[in-house]
PDB file of N, CA and C in Angstrom:
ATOM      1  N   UNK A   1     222.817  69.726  95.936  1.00  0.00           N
ATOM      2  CA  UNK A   1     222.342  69.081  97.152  1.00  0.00           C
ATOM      3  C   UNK A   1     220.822  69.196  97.200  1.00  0.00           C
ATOM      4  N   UNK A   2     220.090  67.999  97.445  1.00  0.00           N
ATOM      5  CA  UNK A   2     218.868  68.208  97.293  1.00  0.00           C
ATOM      6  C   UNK A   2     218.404  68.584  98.691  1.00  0.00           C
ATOM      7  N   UNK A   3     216.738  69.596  98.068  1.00  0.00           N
ATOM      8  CA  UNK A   3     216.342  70.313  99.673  1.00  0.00           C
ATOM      9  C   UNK A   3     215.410  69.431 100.327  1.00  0.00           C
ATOM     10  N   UNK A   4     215.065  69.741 101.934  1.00  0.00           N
ATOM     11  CA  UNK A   4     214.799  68.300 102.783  1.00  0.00           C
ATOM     12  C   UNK A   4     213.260  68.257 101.570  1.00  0.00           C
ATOM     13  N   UNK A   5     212.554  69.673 101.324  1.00  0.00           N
ATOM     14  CA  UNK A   5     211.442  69.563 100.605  1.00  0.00           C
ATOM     15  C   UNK A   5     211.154  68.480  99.419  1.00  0.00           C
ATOM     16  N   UNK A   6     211.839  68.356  98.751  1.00  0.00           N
ATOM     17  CA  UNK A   6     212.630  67.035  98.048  1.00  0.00           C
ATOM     18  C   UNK A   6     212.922  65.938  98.021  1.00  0.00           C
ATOM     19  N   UNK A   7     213.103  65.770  99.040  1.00  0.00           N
ATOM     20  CA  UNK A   7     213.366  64.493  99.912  1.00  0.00           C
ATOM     21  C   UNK A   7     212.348  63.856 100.209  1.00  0.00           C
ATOM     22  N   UNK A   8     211.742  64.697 101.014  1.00  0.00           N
ATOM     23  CA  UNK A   8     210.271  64.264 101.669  1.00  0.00           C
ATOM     24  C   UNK A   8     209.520  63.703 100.382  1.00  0.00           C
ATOM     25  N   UNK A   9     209.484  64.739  99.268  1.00  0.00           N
ATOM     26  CA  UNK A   9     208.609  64.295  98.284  1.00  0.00           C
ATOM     27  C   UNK A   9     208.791  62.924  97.442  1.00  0.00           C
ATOM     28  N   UNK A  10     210.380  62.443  97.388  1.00  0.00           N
ATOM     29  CA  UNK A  10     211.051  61.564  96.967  1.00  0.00           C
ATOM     30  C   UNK A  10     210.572  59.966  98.464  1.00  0.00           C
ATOM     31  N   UNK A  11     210.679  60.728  99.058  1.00  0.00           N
ATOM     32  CA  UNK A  11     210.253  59.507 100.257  1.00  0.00           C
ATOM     33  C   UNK A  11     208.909  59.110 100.114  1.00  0.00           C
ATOM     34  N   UNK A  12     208.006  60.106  99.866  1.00  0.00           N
ATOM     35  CA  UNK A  12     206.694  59.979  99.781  1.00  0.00           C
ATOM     36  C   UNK A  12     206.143  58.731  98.534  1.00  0.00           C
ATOM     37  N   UNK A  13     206.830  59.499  97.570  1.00  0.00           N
ATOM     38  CA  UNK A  13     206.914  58.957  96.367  1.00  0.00           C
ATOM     39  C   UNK A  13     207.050  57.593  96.441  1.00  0.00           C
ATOM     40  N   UNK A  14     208.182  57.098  96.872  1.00  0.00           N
ATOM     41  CA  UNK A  14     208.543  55.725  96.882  1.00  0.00           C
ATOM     42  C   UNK A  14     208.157  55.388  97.670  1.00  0.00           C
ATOM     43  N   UNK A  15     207.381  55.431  98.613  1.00  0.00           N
ATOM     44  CA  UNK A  15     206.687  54.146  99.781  1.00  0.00           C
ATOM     45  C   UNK A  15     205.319  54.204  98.843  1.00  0.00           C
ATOM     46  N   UNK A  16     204.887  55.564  97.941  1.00  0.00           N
ATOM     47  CA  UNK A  16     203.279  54.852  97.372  1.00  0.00           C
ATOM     48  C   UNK A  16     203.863  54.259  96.471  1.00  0.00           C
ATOM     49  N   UNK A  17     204.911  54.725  95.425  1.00  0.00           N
ATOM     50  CA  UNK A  17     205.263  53.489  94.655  1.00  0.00           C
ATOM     51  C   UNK A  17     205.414  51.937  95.149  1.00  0.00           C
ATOM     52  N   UNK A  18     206.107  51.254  96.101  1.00  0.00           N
ATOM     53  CA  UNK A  18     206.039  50.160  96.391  1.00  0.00           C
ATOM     54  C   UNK A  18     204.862  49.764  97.550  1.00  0.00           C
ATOM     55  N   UNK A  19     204.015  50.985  97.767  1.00  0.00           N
ATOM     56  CA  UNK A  19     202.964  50.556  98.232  1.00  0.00           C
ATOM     57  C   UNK A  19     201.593  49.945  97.123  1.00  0.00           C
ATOM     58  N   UNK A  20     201.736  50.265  96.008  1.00  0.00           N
ATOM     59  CA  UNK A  20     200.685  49.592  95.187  1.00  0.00           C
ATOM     60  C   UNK A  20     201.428  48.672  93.920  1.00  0.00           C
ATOM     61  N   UNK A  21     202.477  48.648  93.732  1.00  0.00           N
ATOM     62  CA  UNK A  21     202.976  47.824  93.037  1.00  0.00           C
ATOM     63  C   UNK A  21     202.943  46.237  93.801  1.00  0.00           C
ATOM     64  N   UNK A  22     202.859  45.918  94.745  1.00  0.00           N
ATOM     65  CA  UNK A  22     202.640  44.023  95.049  1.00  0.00           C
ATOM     66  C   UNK A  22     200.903  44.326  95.903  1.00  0.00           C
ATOM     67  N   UNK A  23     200.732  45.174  95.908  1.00  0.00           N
ATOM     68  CA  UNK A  23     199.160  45.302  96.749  1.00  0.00           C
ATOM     69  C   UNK A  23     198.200  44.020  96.088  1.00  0.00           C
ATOM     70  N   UNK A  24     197.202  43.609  96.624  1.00  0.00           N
ATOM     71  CA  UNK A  24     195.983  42.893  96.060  1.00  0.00           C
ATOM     72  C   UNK A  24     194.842  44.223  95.509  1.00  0.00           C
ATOM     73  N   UNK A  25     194.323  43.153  95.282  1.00  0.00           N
ATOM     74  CA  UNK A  25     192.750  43.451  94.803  1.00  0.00           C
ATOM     75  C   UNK A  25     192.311  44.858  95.568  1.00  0.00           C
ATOM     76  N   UNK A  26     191.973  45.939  95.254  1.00  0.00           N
ATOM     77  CA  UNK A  26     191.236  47.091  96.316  1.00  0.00           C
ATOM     78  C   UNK A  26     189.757  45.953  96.529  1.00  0.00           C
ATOM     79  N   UNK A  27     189.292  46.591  97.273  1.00  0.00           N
ATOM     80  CA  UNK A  27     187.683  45.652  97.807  1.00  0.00           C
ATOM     81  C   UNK A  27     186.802  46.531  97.098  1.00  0.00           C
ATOM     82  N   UNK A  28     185.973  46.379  96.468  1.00  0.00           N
ATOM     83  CA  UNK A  28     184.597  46.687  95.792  1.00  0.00           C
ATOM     84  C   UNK A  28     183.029  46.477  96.608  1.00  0.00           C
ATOM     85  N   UNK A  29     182.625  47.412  96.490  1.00  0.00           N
ATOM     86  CA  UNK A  29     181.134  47.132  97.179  1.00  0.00           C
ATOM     87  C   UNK A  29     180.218  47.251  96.319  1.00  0.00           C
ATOM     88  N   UNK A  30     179.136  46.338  96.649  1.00  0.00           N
ATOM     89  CA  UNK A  30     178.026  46.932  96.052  1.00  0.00           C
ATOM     90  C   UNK A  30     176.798  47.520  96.262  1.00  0.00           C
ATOM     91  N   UNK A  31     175.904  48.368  96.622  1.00  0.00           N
ATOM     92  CA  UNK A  31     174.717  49.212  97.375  1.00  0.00           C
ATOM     93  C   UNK A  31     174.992  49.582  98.819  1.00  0.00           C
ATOM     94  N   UNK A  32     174.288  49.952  98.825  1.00  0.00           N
ATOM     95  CA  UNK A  32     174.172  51.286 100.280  1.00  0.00           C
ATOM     96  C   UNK A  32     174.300  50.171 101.436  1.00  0.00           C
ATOM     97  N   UNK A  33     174.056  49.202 101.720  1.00  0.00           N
ATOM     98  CA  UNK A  33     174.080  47.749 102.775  1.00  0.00           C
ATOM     99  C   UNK A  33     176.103  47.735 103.161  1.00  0.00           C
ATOM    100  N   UNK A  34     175.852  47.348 101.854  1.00  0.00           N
ATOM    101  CA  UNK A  34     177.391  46.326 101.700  1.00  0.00           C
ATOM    102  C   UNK A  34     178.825  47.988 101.796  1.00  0.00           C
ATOM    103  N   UNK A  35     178.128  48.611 101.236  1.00  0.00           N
ATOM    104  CA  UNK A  35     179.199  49.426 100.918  1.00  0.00           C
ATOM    105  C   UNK A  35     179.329  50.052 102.551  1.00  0.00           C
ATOM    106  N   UNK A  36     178.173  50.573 103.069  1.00  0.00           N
ATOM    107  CA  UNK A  36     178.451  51.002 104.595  1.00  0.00           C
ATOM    108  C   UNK A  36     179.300  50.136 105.427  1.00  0.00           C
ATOM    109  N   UNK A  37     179.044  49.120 105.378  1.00  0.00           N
ATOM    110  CA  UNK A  37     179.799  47.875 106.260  1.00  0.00           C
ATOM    111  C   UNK A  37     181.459  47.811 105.905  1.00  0.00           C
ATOM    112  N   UNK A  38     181.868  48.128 104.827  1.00  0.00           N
ATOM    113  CA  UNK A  38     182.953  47.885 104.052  1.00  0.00           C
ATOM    114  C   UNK A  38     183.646  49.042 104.520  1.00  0.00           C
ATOM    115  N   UNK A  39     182.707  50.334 104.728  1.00  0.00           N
ATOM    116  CA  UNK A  39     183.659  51.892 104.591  1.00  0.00           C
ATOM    117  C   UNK A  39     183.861  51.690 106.067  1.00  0.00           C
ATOM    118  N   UNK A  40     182.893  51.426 107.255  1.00  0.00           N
ATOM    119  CA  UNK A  40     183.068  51.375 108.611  1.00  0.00           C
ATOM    120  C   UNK A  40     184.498  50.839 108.643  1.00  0.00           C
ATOM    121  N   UNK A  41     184.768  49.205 108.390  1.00  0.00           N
ATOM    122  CA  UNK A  41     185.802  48.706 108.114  1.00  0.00           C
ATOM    123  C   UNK A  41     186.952  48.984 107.932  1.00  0.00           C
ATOM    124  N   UNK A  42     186.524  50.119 106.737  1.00  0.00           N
ATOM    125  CA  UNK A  42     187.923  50.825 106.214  1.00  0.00           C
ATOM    126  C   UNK A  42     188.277  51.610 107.138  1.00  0.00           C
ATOM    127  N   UNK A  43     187.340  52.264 108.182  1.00  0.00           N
ATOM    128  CA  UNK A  43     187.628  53.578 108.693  1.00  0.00           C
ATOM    129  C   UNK A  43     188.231  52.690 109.987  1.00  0.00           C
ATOM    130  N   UNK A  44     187.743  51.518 110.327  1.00  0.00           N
ATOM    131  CA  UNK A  44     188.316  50.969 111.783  1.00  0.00           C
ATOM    132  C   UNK A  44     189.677  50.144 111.444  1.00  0.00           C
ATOM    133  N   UNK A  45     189.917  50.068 110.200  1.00  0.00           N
ATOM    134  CA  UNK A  45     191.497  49.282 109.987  1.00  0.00           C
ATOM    135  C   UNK A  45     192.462  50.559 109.941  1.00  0.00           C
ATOM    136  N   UNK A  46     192.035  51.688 109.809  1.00  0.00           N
ATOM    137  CA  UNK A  46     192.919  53.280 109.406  1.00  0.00           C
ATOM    138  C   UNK A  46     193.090  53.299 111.143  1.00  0.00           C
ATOM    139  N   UNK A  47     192.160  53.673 111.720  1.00  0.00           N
ATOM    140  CA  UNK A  47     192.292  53.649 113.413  1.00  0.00           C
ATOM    141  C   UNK A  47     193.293  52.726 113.747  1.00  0.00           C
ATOM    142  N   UNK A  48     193.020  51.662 113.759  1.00  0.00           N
ATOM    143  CA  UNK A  48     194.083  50.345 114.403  1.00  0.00           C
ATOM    144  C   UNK A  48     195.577  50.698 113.866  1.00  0.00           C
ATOM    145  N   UNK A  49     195.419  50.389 112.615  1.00  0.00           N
ATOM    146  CA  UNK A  49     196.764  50.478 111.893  1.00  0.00           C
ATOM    147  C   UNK A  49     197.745  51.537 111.526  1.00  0.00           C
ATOM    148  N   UNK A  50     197.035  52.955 111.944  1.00  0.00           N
ATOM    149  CA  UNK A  50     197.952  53.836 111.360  1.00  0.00           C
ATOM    150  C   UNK A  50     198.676  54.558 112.491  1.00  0.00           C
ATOM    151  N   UNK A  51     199.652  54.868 112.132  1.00  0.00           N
ATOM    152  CA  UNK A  51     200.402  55.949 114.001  1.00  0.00           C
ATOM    153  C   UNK A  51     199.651  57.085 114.158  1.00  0.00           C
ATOM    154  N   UNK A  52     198.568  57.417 113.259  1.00  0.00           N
ATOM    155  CA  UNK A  52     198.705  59.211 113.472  1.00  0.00           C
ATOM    156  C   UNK A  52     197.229  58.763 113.420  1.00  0.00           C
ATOM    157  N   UNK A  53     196.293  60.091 114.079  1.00  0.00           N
ATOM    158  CA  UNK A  53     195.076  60.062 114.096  1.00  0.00           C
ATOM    159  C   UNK A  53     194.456  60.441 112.836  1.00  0.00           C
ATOM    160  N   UNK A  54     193.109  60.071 112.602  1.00  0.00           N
ATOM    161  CA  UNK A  54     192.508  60.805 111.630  1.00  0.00           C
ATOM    162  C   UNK A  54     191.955  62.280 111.852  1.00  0.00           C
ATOM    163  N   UNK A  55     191.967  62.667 110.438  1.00  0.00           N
ATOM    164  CA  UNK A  55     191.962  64.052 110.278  1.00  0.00           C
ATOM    165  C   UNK A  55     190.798  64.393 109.590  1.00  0.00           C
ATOM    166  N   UNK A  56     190.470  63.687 108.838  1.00  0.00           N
ATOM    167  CA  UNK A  56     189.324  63.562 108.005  1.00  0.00           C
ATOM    168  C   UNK A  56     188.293  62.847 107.611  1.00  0.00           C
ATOM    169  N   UNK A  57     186.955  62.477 108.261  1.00  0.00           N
ATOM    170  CA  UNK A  57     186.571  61.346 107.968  1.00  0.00           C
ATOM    171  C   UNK A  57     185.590  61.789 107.488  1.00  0.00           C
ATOM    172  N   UNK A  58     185.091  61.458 105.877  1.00  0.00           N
ATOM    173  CA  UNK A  58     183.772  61.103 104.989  1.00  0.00           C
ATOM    174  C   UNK A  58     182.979  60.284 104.612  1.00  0.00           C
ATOM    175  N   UNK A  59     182.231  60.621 104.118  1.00  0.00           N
ATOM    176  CA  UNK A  59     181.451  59.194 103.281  1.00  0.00           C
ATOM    177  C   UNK A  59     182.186  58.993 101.856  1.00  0.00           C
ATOM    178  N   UNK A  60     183.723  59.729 101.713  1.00  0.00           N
ATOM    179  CA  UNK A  60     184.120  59.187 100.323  1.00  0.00           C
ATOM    180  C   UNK A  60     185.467  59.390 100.257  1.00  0.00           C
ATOM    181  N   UNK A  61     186.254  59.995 101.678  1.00  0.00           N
ATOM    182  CA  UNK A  61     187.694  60.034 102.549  1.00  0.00           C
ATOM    183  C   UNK A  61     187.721  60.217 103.712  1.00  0.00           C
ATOM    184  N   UNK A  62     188.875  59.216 103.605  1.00  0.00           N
ATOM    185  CA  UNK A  62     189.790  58.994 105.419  1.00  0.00           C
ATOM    186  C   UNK A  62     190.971  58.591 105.749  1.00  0.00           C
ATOM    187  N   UNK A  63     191.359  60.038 106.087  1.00  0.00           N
ATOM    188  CA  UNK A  63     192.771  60.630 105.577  1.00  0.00           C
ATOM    189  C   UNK A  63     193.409  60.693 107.340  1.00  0.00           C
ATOM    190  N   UNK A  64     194.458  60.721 107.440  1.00  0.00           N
ATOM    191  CA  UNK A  64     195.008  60.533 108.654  1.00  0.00           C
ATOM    192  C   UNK A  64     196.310  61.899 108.690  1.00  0.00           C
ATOM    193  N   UNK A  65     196.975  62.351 109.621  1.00  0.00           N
ATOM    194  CA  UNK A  65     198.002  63.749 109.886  1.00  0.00           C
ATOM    195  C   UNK A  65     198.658  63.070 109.055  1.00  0.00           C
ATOM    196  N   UNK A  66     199.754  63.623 108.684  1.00  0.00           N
ATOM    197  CA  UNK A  66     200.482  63.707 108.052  1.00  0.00           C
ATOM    198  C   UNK A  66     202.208  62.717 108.849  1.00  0.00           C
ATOM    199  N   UNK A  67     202.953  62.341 108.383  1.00  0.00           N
ATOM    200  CA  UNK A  67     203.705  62.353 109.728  1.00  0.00           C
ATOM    201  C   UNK A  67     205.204  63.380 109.507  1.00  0.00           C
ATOM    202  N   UNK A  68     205.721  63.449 110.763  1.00  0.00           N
ATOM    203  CA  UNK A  68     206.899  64.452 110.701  1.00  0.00           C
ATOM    204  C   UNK A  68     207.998  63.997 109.976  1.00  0.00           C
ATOM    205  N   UNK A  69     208.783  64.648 109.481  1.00  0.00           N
ATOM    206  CA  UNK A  69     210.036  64.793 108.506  1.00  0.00           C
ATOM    207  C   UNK A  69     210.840  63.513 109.031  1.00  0.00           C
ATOM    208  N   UNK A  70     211.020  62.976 108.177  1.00  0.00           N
ATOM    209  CA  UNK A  70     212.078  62.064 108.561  1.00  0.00           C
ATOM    210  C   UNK A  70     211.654  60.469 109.170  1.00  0.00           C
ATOM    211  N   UNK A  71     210.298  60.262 109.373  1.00  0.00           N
ATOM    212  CA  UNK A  71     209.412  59.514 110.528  1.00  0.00           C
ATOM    213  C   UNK A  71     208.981  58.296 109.367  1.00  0.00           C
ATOM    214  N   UNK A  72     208.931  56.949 110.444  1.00  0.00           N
ATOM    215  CA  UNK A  72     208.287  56.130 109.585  1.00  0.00           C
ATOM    216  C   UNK A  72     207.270  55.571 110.209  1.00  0.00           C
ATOM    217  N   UNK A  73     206.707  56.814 110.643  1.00  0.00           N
ATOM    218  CA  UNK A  73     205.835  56.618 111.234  1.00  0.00           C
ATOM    219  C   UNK A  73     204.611  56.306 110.354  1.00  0.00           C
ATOM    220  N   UNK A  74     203.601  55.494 110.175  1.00  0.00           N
ATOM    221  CA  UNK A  74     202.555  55.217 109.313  1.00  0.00           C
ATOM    222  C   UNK A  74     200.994  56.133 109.084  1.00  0.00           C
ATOM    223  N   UNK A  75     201.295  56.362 107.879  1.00  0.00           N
ATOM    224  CA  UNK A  75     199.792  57.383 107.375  1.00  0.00           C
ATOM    225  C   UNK A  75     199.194  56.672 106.561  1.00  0.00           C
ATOM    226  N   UNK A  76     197.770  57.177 106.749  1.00  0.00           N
ATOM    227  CA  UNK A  76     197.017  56.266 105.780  1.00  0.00           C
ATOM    228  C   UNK A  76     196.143  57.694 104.992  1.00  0.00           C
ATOM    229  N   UNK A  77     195.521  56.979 103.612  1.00  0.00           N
ATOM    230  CA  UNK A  77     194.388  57.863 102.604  1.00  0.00           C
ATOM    231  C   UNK A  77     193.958  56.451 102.361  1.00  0.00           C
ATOM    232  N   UNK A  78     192.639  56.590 102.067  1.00  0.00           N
ATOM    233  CA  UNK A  78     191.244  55.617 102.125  1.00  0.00           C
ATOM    234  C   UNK A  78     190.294  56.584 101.608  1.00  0.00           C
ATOM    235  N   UNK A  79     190.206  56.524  99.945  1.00  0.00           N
ATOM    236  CA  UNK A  79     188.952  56.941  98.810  1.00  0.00           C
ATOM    237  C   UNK A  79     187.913  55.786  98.917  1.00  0.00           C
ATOM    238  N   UNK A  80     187.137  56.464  98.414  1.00  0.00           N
ATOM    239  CA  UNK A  80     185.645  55.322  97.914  1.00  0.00           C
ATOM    240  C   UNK A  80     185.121  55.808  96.566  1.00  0.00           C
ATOM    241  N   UNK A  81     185.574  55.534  95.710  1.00  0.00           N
ATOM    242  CA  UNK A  81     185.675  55.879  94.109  1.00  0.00           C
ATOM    243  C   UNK A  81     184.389  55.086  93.343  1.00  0.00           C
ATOM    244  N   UNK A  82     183.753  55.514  92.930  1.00  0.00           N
ATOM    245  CA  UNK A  82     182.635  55.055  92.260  1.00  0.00           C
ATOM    246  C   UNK A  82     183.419  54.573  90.796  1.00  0.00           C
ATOM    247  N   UNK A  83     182.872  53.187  90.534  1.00  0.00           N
ATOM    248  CA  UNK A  83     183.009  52.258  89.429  1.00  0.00           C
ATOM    249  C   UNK A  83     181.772  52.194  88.434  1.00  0.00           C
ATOM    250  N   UNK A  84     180.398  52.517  88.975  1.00  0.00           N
ATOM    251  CA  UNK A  84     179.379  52.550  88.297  1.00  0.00           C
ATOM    252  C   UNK A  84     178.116  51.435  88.612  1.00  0.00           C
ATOM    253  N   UNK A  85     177.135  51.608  88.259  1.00  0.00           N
ATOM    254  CA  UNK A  85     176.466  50.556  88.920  1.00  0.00           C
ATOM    255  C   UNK A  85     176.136  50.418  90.098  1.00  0.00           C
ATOM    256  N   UNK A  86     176.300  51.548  91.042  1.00  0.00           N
ATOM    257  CA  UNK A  86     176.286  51.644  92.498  1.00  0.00           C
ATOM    258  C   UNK A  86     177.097  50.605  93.174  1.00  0.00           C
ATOM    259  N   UNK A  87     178.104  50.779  92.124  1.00  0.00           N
ATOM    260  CA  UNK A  87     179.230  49.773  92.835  1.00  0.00           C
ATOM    261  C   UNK A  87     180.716  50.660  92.892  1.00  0.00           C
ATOM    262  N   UNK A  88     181.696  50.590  94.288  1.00  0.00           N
ATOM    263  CA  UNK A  88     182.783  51.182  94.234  1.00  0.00           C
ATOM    264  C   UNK A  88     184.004  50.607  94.699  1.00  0.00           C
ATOM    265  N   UNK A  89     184.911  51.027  94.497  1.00  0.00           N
ATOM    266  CA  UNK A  89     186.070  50.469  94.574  1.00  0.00           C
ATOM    267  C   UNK A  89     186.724  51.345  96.257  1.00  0.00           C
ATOM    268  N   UNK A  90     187.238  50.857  97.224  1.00  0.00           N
ATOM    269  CA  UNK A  90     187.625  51.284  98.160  1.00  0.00           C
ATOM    270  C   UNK A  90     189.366  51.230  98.314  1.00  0.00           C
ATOM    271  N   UNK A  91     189.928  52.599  97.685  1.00  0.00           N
ATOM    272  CA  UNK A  91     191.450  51.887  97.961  1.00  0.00           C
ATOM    273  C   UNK A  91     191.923  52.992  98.715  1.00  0.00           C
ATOM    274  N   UNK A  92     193.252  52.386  99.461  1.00  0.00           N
ATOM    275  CA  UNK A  92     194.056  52.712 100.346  1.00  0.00           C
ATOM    276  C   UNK A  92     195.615  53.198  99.845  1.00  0.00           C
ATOM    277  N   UNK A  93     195.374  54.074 100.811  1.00  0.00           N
ATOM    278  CA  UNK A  93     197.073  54.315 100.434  1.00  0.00           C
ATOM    279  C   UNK A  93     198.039  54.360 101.974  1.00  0.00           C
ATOM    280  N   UNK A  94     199.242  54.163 101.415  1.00  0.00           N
ATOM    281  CA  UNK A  94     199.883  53.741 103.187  1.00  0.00           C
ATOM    282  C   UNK A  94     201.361  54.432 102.302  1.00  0.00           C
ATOM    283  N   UNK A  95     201.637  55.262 103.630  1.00  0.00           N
ATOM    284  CA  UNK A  95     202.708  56.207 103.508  1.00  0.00           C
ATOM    285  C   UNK A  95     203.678  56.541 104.635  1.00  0.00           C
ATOM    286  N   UNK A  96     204.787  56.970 104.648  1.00  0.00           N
ATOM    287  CA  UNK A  96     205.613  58.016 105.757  1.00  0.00           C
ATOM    288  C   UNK A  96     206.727  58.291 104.776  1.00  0.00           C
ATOM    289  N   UNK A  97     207.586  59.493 105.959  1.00  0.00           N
ATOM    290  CA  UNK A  97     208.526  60.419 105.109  1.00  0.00           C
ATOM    291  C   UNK A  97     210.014  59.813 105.576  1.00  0.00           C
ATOM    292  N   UNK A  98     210.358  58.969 104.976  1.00  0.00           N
ATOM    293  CA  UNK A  98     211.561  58.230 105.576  1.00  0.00           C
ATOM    294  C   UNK A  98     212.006  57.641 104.463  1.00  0.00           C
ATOM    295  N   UNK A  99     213.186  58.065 103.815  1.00  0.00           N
ATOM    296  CA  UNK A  99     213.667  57.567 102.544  1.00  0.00           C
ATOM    297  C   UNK A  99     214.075  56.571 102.757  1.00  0.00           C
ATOM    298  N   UNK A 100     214.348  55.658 103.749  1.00  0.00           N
ATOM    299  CA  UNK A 100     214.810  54.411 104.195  1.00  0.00           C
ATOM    300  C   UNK A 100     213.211  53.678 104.062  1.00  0.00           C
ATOM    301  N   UNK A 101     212.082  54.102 104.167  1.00  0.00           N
ATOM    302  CA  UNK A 101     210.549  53.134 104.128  1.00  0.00           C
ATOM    303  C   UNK A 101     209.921  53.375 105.615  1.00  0.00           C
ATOM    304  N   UNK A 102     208.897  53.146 105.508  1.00  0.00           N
ATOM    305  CA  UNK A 102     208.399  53.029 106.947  1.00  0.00           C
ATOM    306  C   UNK A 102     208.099  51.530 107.822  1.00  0.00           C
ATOM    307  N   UNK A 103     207.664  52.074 108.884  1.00  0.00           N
ATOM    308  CA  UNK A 103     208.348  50.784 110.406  1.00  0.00           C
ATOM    309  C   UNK A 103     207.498  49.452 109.937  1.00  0.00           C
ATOM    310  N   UNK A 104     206.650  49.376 108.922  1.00  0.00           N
ATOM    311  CA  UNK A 104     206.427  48.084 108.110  1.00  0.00           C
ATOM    312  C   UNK A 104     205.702  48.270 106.748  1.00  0.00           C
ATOM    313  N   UNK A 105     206.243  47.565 106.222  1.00  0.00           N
ATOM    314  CA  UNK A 105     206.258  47.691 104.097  1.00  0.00           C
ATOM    315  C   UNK A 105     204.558  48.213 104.314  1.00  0.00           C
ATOM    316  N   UNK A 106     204.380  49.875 103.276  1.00  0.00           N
ATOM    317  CA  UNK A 106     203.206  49.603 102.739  1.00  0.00           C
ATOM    318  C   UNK A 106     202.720  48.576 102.200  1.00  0.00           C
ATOM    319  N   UNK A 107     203.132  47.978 101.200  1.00  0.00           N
ATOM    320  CA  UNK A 107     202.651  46.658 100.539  1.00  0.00           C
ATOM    321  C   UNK A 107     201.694  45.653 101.404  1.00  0.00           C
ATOM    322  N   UNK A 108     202.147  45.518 102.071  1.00  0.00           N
ATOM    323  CA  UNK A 108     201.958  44.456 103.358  1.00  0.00           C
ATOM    324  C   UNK A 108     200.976  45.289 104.225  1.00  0.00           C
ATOM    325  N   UNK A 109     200.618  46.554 104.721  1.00  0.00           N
ATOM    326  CA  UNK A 109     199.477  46.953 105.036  1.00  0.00           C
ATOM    327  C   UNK A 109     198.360  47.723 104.510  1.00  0.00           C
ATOM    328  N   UNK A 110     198.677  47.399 103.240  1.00  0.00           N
ATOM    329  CA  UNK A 110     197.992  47.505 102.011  1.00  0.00           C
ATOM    330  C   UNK A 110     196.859  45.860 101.708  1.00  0.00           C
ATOM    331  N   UNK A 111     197.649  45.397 101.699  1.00  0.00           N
ATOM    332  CA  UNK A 111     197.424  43.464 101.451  1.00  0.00           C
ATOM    333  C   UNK A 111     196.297  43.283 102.587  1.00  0.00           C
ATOM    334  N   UNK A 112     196.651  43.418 104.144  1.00  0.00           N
ATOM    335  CA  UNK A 112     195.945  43.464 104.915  1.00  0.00           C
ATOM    336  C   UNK A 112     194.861  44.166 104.670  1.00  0.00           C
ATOM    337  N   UNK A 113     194.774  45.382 104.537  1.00  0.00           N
ATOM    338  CA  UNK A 113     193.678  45.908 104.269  1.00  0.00           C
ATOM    339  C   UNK A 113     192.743  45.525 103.517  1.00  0.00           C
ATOM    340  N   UNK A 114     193.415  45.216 102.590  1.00  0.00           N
ATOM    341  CA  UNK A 114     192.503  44.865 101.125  1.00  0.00           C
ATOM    342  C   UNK A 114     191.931  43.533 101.683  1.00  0.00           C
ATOM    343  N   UNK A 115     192.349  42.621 102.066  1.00  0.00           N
ATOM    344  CA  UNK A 115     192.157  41.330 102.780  1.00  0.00           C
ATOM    345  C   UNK A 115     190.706  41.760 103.834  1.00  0.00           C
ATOM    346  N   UNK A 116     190.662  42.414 104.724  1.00  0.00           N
ATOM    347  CA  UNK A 116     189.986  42.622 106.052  1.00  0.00           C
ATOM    348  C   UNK A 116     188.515  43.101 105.616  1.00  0.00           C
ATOM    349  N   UNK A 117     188.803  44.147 104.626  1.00  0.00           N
ATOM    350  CA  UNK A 117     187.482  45.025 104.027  1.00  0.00           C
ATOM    351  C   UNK A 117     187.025  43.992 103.277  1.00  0.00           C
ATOM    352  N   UNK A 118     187.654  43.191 102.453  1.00  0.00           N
ATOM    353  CA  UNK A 118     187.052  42.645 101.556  1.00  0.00           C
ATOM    354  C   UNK A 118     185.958  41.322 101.963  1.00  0.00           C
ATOM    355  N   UNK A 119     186.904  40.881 102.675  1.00  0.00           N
ATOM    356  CA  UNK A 119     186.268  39.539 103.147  1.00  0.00           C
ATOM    357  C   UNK A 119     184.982  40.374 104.455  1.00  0.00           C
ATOM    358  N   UNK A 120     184.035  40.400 104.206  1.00  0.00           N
ATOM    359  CA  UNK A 120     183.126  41.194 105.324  1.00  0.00           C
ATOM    360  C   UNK A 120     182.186  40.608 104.948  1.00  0.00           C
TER     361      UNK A 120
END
């Protein structure tokens, strides 16, 4: 019998798995202008869109609580990964602990995201 610890990790697992398997494009910036405008963005689509507050906000993560056992309830992680060139890649991750998925497809607020930041 598997333990709930297990579970959770198995739930986790599979909402980032089908959260970046149909995703678009992450958004890319380029210099200190474009890239500020883009991370604000990122940090005000994590606010709107996620159930849980943020927990962490940087100039290179923005990470949101965690949510409770069983919940599909929506979490977000938002890196800013350097590509080179003073150019970076901004991607998202969209999660909850609900082996059934959470209350709408990562994929799909993944897409959005990538969509909102990008076009700026």
């Amino acid at each position: 019998m598997p333990t709930v610890v297990a579970m959770k990790k198995l739930a986790i697992a599979l909402c980032l798995l089908s959260s970046t398997a149909f995703a678009t494009e992450a958004p890319v910036c380029d210099g200190v202008e474009d890239c500020s405008a883009k991370w604000d963005a990122a940090q005000l689509f994590v606010v709107k869109n996620s159930d849980l507050k943020l927990q962490t906000a940087t100039s290179v993560i923005l990470e949101t609580y965690s949510p409770r056992r069983s919940s599909t309830q929506i979490a977000m992680r938002v890196t800013k990964e350097p590509i080179g060139g003073g150019r970076y890649k901004i991607v998202a991750e969209v999660f909850c602990v609900n082996i059934f998925g959470c209350r709408e497809p990562s994929a799909k607020i993944i897409e959005r995201f990538n969509a909102e930041v990008s076009n700026l």
